[in-house]
Protein backbone atom coordinates (compact mmCIF):
# COMPACT_ATOMS: atom_id res chain seq x y z
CA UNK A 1 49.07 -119.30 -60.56
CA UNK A 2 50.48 -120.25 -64.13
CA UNK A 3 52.09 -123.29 -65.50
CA UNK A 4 55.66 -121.37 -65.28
CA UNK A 5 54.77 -120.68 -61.86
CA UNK A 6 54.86 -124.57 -61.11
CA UNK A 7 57.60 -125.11 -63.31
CA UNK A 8 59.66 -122.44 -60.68
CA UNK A 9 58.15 -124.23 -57.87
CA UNK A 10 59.15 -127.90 -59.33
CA UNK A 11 62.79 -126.75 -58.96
CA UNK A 12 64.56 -127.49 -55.51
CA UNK A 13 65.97 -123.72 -55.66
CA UNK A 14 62.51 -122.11 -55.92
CA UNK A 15 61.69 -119.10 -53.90
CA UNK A 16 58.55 -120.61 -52.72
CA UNK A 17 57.40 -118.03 -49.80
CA UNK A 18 57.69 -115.31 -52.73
CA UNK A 19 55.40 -117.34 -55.64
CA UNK A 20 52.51 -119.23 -53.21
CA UNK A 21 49.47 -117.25 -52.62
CA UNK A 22 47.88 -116.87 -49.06
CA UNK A 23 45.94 -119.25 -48.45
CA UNK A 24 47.89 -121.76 -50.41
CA UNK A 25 50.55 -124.88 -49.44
CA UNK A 26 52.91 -126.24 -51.72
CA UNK A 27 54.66 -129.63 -51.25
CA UNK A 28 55.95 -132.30 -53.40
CA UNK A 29 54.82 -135.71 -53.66
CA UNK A 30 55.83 -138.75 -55.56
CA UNK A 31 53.24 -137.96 -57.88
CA UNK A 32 54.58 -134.37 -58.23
CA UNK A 33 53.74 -131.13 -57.47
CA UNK A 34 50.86 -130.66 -55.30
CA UNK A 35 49.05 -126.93 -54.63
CA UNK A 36 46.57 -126.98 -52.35
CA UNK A 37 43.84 -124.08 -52.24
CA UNK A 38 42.47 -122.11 -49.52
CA UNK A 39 38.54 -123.96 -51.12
CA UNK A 40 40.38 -127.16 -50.55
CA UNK A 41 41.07 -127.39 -53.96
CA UNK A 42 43.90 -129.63 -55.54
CA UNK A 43 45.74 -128.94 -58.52
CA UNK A 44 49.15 -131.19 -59.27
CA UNK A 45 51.95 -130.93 -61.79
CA UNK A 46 52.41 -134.24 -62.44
CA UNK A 47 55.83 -136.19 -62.83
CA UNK A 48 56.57 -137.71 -65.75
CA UNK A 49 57.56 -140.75 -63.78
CA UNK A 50 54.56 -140.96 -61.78
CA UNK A 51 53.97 -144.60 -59.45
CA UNK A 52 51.04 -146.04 -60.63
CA UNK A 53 50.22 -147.59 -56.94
CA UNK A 54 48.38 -145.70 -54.41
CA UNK A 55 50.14 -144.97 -51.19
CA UNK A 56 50.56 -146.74 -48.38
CA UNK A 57 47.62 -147.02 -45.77
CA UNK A 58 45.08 -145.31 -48.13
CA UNK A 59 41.32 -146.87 -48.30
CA UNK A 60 39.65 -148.09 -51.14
CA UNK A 61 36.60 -146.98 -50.12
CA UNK A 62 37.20 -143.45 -49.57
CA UNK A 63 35.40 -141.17 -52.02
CA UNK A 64 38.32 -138.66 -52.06
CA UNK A 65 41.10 -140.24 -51.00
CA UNK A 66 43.56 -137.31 -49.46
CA UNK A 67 45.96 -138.15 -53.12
CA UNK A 68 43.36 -137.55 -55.28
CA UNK A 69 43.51 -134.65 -57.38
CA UNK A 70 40.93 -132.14 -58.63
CA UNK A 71 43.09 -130.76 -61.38
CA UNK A 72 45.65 -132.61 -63.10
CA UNK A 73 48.56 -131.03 -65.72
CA UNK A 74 50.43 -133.93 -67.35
CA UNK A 75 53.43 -133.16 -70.11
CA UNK A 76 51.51 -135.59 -72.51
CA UNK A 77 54.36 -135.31 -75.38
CA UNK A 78 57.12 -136.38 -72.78
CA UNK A 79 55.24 -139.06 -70.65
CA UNK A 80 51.15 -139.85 -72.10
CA UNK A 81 51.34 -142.64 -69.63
CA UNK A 82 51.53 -140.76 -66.66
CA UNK A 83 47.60 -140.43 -67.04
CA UNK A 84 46.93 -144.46 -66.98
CA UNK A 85 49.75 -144.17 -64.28
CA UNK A 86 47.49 -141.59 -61.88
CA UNK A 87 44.08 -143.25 -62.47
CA UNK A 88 46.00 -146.18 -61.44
CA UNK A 89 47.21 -144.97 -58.38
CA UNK A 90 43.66 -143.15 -57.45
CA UNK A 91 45.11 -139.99 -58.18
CA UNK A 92 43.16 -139.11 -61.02
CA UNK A 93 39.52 -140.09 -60.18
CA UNK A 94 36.03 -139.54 -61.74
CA UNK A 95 35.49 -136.00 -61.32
CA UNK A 96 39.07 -134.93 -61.52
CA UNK A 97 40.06 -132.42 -64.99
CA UNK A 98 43.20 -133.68 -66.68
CA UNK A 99 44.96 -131.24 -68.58
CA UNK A 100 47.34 -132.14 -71.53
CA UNK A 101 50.66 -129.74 -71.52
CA UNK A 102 54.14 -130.15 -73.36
CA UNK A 103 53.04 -129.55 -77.14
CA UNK A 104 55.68 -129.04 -79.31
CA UNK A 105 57.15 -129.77 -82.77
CA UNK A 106 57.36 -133.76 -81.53
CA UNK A 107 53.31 -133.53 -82.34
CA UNK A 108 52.79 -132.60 -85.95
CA UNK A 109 49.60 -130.18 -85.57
CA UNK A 110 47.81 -128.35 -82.83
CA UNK A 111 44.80 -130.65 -83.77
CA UNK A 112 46.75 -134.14 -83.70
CA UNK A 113 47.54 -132.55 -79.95
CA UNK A 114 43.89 -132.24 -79.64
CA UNK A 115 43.16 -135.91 -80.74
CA UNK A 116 45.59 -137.40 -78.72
CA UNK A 117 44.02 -135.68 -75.47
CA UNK A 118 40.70 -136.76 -75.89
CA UNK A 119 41.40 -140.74 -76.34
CA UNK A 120 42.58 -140.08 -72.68
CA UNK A 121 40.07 -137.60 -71.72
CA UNK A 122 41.92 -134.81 -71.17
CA UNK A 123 41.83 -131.36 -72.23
CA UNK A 124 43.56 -129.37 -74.17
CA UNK A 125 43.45 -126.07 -73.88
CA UNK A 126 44.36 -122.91 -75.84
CA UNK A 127 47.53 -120.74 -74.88
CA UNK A 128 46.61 -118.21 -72.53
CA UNK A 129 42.80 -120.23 -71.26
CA UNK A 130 41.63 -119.54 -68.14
CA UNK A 131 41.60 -122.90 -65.87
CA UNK A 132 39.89 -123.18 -62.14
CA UNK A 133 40.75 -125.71 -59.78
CA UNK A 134 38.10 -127.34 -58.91
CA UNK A 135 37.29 -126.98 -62.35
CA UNK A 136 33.50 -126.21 -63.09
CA UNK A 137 32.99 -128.61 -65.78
CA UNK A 138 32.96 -132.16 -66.03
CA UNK A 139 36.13 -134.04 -67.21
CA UNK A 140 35.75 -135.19 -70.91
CA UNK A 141 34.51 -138.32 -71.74
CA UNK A 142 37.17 -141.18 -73.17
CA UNK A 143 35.71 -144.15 -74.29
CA UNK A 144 34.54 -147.35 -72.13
CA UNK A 145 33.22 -150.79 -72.87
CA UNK A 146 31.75 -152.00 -74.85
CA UNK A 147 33.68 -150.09 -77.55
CA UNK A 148 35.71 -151.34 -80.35
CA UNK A 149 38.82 -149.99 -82.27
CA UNK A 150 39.94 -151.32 -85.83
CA UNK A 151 43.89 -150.12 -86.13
CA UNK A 152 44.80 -150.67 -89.98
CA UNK A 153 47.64 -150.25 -91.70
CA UNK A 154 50.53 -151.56 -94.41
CA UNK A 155 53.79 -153.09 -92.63
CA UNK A 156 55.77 -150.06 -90.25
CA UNK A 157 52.45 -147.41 -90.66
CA UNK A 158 52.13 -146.89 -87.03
CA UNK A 159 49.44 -149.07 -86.70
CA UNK A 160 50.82 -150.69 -83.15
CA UNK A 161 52.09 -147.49 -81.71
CA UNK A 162 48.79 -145.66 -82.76
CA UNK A 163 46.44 -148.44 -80.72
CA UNK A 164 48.87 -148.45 -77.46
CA UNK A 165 48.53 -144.82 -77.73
CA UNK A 166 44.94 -144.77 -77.47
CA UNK A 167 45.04 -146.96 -74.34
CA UNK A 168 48.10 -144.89 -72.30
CA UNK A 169 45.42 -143.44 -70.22
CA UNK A 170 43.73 -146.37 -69.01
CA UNK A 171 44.26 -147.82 -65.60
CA UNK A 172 43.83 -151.53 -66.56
CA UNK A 173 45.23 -153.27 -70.23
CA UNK A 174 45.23 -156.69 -71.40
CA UNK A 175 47.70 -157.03 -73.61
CA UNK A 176 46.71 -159.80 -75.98
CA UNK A 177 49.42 -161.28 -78.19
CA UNK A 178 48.56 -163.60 -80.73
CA UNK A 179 52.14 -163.81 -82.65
CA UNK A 180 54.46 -166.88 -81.85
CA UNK A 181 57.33 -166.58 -78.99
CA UNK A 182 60.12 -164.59 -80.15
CA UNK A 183 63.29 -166.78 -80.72
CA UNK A 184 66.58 -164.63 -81.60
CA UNK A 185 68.16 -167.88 -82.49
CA UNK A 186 65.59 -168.41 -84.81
CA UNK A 187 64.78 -165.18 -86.28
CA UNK A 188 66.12 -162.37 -85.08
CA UNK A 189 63.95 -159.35 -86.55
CA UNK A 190 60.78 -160.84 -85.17
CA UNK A 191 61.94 -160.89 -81.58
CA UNK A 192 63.22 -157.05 -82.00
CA UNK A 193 60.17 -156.16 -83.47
CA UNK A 194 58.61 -157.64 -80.09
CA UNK A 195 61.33 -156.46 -77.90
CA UNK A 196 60.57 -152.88 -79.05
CA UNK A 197 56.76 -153.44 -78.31
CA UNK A 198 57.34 -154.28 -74.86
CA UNK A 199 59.43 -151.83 -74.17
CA UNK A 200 57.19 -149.32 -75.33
CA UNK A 201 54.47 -150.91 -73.04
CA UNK A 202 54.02 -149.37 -69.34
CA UNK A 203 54.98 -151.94 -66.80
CA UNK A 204 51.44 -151.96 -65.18
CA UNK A 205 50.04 -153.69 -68.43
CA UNK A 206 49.10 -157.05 -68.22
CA UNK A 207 50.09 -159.89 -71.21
CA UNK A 208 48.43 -162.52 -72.41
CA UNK A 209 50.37 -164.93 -75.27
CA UNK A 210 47.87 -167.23 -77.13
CA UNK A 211 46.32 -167.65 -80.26
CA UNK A 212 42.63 -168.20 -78.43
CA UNK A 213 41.27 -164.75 -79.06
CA UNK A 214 37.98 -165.16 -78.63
CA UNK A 215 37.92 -166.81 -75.43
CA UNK A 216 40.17 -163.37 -74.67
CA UNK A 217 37.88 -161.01 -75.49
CA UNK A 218 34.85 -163.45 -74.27
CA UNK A 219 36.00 -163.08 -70.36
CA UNK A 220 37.41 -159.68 -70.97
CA UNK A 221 36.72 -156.02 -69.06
CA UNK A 222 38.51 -152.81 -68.56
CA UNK A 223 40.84 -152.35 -71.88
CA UNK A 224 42.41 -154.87 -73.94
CA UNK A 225 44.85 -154.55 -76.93
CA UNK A 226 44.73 -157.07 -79.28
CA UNK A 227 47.93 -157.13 -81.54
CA UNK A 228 47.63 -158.68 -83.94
CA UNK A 229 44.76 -159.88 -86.26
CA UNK A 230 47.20 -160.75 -88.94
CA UNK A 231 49.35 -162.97 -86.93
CA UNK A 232 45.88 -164.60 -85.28
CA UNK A 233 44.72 -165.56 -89.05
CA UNK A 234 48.48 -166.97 -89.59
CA UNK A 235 48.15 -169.48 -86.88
CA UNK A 236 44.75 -170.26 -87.27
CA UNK A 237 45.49 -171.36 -91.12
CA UNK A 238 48.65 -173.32 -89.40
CA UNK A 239 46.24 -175.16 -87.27
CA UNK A 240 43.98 -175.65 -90.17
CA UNK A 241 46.36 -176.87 -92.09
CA UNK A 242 46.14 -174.37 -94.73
CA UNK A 243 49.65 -173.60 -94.90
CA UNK A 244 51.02 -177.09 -96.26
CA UNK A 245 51.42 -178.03 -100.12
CA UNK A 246 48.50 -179.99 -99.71
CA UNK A 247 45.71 -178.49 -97.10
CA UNK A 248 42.76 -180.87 -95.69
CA UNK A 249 39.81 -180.53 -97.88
CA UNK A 250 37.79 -179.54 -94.71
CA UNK A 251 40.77 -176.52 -94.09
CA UNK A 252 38.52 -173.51 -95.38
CA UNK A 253 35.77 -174.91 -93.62
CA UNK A 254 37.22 -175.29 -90.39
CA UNK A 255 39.39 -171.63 -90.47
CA UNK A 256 35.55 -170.27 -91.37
CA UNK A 257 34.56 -171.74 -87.95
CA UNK A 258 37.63 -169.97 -86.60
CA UNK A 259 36.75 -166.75 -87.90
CA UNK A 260 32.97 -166.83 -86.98
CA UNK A 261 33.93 -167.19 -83.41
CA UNK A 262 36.20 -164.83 -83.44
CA UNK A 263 34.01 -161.93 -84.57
CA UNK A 264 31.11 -163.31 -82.40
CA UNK A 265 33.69 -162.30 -79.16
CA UNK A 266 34.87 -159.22 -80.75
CA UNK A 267 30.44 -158.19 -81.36
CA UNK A 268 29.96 -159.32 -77.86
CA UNK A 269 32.55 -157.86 -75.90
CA UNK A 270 32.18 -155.77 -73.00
CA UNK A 271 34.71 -154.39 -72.78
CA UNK A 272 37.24 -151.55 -74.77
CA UNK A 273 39.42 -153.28 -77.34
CA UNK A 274 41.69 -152.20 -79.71
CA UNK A 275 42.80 -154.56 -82.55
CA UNK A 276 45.83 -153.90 -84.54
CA UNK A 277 45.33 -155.09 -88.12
CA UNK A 278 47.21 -155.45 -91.39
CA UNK A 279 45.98 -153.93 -94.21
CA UNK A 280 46.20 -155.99 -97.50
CA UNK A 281 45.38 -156.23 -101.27
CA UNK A 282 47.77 -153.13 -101.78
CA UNK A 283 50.61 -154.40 -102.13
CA UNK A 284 52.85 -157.62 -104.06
CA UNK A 285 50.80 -159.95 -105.42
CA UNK A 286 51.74 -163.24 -103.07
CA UNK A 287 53.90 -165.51 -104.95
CA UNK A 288 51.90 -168.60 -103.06
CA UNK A 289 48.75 -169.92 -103.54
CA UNK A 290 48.81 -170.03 -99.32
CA UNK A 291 49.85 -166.19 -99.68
CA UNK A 292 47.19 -165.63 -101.59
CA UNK A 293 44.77 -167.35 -99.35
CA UNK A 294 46.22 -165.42 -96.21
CA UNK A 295 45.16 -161.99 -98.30
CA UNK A 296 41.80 -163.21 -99.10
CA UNK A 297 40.82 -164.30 -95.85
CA UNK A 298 42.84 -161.73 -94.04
CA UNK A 299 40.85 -159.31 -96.06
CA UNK A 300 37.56 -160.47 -95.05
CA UNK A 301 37.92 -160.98 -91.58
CA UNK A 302 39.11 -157.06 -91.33
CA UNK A 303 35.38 -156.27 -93.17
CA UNK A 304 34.05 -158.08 -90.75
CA UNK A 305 35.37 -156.74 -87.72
CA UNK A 306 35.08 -153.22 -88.98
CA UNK A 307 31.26 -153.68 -89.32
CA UNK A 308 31.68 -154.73 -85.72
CA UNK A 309 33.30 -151.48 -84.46
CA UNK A 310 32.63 -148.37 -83.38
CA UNK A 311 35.31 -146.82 -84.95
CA UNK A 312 37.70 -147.90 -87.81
CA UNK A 313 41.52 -145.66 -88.28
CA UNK A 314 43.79 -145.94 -91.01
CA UNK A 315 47.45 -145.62 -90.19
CA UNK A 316 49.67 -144.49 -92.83
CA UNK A 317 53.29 -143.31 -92.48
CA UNK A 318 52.67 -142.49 -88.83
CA UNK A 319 49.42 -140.10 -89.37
CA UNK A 320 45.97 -141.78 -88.29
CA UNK A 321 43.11 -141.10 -90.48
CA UNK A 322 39.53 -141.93 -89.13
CA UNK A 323 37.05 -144.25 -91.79
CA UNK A 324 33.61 -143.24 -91.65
């Protein structure tokens, strides 16, 4: 049975005693098409819409739960979240295959496809593969804690939509924000900037507003994403008092303190973060001598964490570029 084959059966108008097999039932759930096998395999076509709560009545404890899956197709270019979605909902468990569909010209390269699948450990296969359900190999691996992501990146890179894309296929987020309460009274582009965040956010992620970081990531599991380190160094130096005309002399000394504990939490971690990050030094010189202390410090703290993590991406004008 091929993917157009589902793609007839999806519609409400499908011949269905003329396309299912013998030996094979067809029936749609709110998770999407469902084939069952005459093996007692299960292969769905999921929806892009997916619930991301198991049904009703179904036991935690089961094993194989009768909505779990064995092979999964998800239209990763029209809804990536679906996957987080499914694993939420028990749907997609340990030994089930996910399989990334739906590439088109909205992903720039058959390889950028590629990438994308594997932060959510799915495959991607070529046109015209062979796929059985139950599939005989293991799903691949995404990664788990304790594993750390540096995002980097000038001002509107991609930075932030390149780190919540690497998490759409967990079950679990944190969403730590570290930037001040949007105000429109106050100023306006800031709180659109965070209106379109959330709104690009599924609604089974979990926020967290403060500035205390490191206790964050100290009590932290599953997958948190930690946006941003910038705006965590601005209101650090606030508290510090390095922003004033005339900073404490102990200012420097006590934002060092900051910054040690923060990367002590990020090292010790257990669980699979992703920091957003600006990158600095390549653009204006700042005009302040505070400015100029916010680059400085700004572009330690991002050496530091990057000898921290296991992996380090550059984001520039929407492509990601991995730093070895």
């Amino acid at each position: 049975m091929t993917v157009d084959d589902l793609l007839s059966l999806s519609s409400p108008d499908a011949p269905v005693p003329n396309l299912v097999p013998d030996g094979y039932s067809v029936a749609q759930t709110p998770y999407g098409l469902r084939v069952d096998g005459a093996d007692g395999g299960r292969l769905l076509y999921a929806r892009p819409d997916a619930p991301a709560e198991p049904p009703e009545g179904v036991d935690p404890g089961d094993p194989r739960p009768p909505h779990r899956a064995d092979l999964v197709l998800v239209d990763v270019v029209e809804s990536p979240e679906t996957i987080g979605a499914l694993r939420r909902a028990g749907v997609v468990g340990l030994t089930t295959a996910v399989v990334a569909v739906g590439g088109d010209h909205r992903v720039h390269s058959p390889a950028e496809f590629a990438r994308r699948a594997r932060l959510w450990g799915a495959l991607a296969p070529s046109d015209g593969q062979e796929l059985r359900c139950p599939p005989s190999a293991w799903p691949p691996s995404r990664p788990h804690g304790p594993y750390r992501v540096l995002v980097t990146g000038g001002a509107r890179s991609g930075k932030s939509a390149e780190a919540e894309r690497r998490l759409l296929g967990e079950p679990e987020v944190l969403y730590l924000a570290t930037g001040p309460a949007p105000d429109p009274e106050e100023d306006r582009s800031w709180a659109r900037r965070v209106a379109e965040h959330r709104a690009r956010r599924p609604s089974w992620w979990r926020t967290v507003e403060t500035p205390d970081a490191a206790s964050v990531l100290a009590e932290a599991d599953g997958a948190v994403l930690f946006d941003c380190v910038g705006t965590w160094l601005a209101r650090a130096m606030e508290d510090c008092g390095m922003w004033a005309e005339q900073a404490p002399a102990d200012a420097e000394e006590r934002l060092a303190a900051r910054v040690d504990a923060l990367v002590a939490a990020w090292r010790a971690s257990g669980a699979y973060v992703v920091a957003v990050t600006n990158e600095v030094g390549s653009g204006v010189v700042p005009p302040t001598a505070s400015g100029g202390l916010f680059r400085d410090w700004l572009g330690r703290l991002n050496q530091l964490l990057a000898a921290e993590s296991e992996e380090v991406v550059l984001a520039t004008a929407g492509r990601v570029v991995p730093l070895p």
